[in-house]
Structure formats: structure tokens, C-alpha cells
C-alpha atoms as a PDB file:
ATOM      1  CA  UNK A   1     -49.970  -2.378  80.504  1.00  0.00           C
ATOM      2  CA  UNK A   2     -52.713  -5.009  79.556  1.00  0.00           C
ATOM      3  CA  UNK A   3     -55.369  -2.299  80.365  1.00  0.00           C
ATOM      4  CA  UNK A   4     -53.316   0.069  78.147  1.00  0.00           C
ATOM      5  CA  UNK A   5     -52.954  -2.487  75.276  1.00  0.00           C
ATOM      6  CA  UNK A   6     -56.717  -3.516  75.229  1.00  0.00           C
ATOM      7  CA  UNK A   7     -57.362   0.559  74.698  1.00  0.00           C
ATOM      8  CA  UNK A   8     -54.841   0.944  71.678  1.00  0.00           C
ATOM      9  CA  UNK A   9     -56.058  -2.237  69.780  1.00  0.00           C
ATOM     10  CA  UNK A  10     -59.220  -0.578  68.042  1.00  0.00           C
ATOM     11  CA  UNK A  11     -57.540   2.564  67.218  1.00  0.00           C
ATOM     12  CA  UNK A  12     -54.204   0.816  66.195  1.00  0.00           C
ATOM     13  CA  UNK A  13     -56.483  -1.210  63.405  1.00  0.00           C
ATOM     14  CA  UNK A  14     -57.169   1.933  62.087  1.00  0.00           C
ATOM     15  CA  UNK A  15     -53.822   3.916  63.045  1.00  0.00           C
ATOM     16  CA  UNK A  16     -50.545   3.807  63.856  1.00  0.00           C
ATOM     17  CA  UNK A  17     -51.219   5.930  66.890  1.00  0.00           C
ATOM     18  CA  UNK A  18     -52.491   4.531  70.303  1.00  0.00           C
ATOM     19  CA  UNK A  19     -54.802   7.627  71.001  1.00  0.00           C
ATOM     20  CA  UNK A  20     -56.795  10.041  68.279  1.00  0.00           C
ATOM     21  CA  UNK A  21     -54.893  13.076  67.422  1.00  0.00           C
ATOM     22  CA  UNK A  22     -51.611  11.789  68.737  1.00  0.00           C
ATOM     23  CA  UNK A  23     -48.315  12.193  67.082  1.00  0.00           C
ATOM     24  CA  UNK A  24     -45.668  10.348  66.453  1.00  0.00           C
ATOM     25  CA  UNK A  25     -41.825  10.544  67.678  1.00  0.00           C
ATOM     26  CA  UNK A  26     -40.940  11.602  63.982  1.00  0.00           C
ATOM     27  CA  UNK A  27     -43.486  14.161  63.406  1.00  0.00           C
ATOM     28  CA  UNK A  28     -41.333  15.964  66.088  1.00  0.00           C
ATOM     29  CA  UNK A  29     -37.941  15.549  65.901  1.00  0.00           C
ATOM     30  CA  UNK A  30     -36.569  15.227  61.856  1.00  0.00           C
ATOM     31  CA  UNK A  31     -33.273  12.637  61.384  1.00  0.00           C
ATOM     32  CA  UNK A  32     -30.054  14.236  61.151  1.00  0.00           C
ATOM     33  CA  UNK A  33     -30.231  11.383  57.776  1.00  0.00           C
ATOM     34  CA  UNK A  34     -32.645  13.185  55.974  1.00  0.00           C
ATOM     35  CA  UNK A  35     -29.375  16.077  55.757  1.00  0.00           C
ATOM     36  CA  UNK A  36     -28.300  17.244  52.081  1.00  0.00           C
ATOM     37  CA  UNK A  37     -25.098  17.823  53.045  1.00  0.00           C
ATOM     38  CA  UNK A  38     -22.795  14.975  52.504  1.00  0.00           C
ATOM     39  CA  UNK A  39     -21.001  13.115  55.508  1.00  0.00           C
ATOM     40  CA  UNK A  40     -17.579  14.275  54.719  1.00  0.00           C
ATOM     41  CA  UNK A  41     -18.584  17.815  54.188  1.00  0.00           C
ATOM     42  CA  UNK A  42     -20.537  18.023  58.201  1.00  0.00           C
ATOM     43  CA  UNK A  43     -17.132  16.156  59.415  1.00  0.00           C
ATOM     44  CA  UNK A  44     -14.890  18.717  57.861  1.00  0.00           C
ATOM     45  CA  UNK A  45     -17.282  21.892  59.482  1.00  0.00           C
ATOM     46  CA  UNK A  46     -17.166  19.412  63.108  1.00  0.00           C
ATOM     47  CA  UNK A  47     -13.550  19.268  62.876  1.00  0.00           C
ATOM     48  CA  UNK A  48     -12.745  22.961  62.278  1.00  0.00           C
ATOM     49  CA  UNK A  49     -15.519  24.433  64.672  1.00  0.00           C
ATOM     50  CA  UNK A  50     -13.664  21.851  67.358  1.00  0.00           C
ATOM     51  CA  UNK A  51     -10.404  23.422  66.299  1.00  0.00           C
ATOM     52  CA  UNK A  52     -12.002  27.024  66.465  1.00  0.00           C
ATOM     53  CA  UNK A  53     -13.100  26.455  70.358  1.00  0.00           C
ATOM     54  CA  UNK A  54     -10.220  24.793  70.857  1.00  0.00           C
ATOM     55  CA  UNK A  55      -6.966  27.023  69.278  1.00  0.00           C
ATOM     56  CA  UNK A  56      -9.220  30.240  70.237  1.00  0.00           C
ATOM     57  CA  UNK A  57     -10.469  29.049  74.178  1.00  0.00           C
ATOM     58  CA  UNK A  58     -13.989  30.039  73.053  1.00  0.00           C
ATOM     59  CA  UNK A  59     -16.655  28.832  74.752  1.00  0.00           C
ATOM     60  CA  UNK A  60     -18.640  25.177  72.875  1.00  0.00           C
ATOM     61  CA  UNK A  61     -21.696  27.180  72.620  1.00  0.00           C
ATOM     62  CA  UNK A  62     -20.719  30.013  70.184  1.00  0.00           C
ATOM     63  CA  UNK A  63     -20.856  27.781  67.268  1.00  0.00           C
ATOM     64  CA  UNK A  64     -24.983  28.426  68.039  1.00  0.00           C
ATOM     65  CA  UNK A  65     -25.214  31.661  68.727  1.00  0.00           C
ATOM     66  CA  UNK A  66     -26.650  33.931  66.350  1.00  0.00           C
ATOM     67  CA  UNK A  67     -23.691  36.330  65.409  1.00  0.00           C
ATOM     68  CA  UNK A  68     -21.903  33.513  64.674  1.00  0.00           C
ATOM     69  CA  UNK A  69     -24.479  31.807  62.150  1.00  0.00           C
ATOM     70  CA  UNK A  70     -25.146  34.722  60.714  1.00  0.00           C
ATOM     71  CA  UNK A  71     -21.169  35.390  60.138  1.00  0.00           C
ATOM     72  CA  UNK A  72     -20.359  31.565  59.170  1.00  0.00           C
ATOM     73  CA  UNK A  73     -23.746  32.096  56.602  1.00  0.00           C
ATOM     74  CA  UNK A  74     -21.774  35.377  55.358  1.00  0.00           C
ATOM     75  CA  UNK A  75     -18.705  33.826  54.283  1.00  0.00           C
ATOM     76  CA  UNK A  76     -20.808  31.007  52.835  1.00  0.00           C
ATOM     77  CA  UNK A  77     -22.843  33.077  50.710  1.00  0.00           C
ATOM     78  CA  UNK A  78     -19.087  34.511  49.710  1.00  0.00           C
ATOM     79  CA  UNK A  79     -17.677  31.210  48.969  1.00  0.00           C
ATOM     80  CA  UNK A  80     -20.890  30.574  46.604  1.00  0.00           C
ATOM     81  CA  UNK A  81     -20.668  33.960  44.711  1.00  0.00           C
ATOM     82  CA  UNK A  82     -16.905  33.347  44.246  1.00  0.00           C
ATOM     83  CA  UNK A  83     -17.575  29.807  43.012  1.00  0.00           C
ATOM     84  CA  UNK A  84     -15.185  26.690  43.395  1.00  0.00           C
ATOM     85  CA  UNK A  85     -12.786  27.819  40.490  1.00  0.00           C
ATOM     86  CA  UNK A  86     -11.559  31.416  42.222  1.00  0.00           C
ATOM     87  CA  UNK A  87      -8.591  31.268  44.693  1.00  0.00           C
ATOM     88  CA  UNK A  88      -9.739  33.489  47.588  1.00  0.00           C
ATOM     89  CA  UNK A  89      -8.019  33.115  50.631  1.00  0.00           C
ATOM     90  CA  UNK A  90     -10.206  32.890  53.781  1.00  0.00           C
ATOM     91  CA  UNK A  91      -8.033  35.753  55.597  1.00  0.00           C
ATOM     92  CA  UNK A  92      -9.588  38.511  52.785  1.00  0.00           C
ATOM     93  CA  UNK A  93     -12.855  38.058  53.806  1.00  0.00           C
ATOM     94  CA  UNK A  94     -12.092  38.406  57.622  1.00  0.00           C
ATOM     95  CA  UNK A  95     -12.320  41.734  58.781  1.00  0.00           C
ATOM     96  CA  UNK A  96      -9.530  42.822  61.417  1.00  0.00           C
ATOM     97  CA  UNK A  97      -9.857  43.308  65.017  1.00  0.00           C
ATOM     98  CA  UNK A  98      -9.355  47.387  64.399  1.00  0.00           C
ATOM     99  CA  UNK A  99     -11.792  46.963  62.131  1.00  0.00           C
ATOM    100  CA  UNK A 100     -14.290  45.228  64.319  1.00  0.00           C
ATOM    101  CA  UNK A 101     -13.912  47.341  67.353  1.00  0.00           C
ATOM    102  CA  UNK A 102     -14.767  50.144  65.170  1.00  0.00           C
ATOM    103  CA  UNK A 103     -17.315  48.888  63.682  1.00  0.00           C
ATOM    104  CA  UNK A 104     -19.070  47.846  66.792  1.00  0.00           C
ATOM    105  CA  UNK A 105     -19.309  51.654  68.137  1.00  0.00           C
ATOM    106  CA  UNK A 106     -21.188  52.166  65.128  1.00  0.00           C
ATOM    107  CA  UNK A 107     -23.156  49.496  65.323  1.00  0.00           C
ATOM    108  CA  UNK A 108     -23.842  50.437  68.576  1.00  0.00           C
ATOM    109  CA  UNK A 109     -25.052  53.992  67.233  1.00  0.00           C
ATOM    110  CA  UNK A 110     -27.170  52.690  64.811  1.00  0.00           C
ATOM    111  CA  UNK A 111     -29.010  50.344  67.493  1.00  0.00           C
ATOM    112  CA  UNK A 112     -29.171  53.064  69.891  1.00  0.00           C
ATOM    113  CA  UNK A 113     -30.975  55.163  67.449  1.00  0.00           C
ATOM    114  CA  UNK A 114     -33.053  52.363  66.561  1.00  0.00           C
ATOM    115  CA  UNK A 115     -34.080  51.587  70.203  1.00  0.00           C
ATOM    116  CA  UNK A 116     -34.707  55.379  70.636  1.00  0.00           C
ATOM    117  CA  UNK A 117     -36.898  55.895  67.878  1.00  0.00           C
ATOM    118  CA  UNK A 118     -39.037  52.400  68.675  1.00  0.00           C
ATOM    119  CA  UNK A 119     -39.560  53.625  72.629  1.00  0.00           C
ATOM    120  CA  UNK A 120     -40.603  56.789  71.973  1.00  0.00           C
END
């Protein structure tokens, strides 16, 4: 450690890091601080995407996957065009399970096709 310290002390006079060209902790990882969204807001989303895995038996995980995001960011982008003063109720914007099982063939289609056309 001595060894260690007596090969930091020049560069630490003129940085804060021990070797040229290294980074800090911070300019990897950001704080969850630094956040725009208020405290009670996060805790709200924490408590109903507990409930969600919970009530539903879905797996901790799906809150991350990318279907999800992109659905949760759907309803958000709703909820902004809509505003605070309209009363929407969240079950309008949810499609049904008919509705989602037929949409997926077609979704299926269209990404068929897609894959198709990019392979050949």
C-alpha cells in the first residue's frame, strides 16, 4: 500500500485520480439523486409494479423488459396528452385479451414479412 501511495502522490497534486487517464466511480455509475422525478412519485410506480408481480404471479423481471417499457411509456405519453384535468379511466386505454391475441397474429405477420424481406 505504501509503494502504491508513494506512486499516486505526484499525480494526486495534480488530480484527483491515482493513475493518468483513470476514471472515477461517478463518471460510471450516475446517483439515483440526480432523478427528476420526485420521491413520492418513484414510491407510488414501486408500489404498484410490486402489486402488478404480485396480484398477477408475473415474474420480478418484466417490469425491465422491453414490451413492457415500451407499453408503461405508451400509457404515459396518454396520460400527458390527456393532461391532469381529464377523467380517463386506466381500463380505456387497456386493450383486451381478445384483442391482444389478435393482434399478436398480426403482429406476427407483419414481422414475418419483415424478416423475409431483410434475409432475402
Amino acid at each position: 500500500m505504501a509503494k502504491h501511495k508513494r506512486s499516486c502522490h505526484a499525480s494526486l497534486t495534480s488530480s484527483s485520480s491515482c493513475s493518468d487517464g483513470q476514471l472515477s466511480v461517478t463518471q460510471y455509475f450516475t446517483s439515483s439523486k440526480s432523478s427528476n422525478v420526485p420521491k413520492g412519485i418513484k414510491d407510488k410506480i414501486k408500489l404498484a409494479c410490486t402489486e402488478f408481480t404480485a396480484l398477477d404471479c408475473r415474474a420480478f423481471e418484466l417490469v425491465t423488459g422491453e414490451g413492457f417499457l415500451k407499453m408503461a411509456q405508451s400509457i404515459f405519453d396518454a396520460g400527458r396528452y390527456f393532461s391532469h384535468l381529464s377523467n380517463i379511466n386506466v381500463k380505456e386505454l387497456i386493450p383486451s385479451p381478445i384483442t391482444i391475441s389478435r393482434n399478436i397474429d398480426r403482429l406476427y405477420e407483419e414481422k414475418k414479412v419483415d424478416l423475409l424481406n431483410l434475409c432475402s
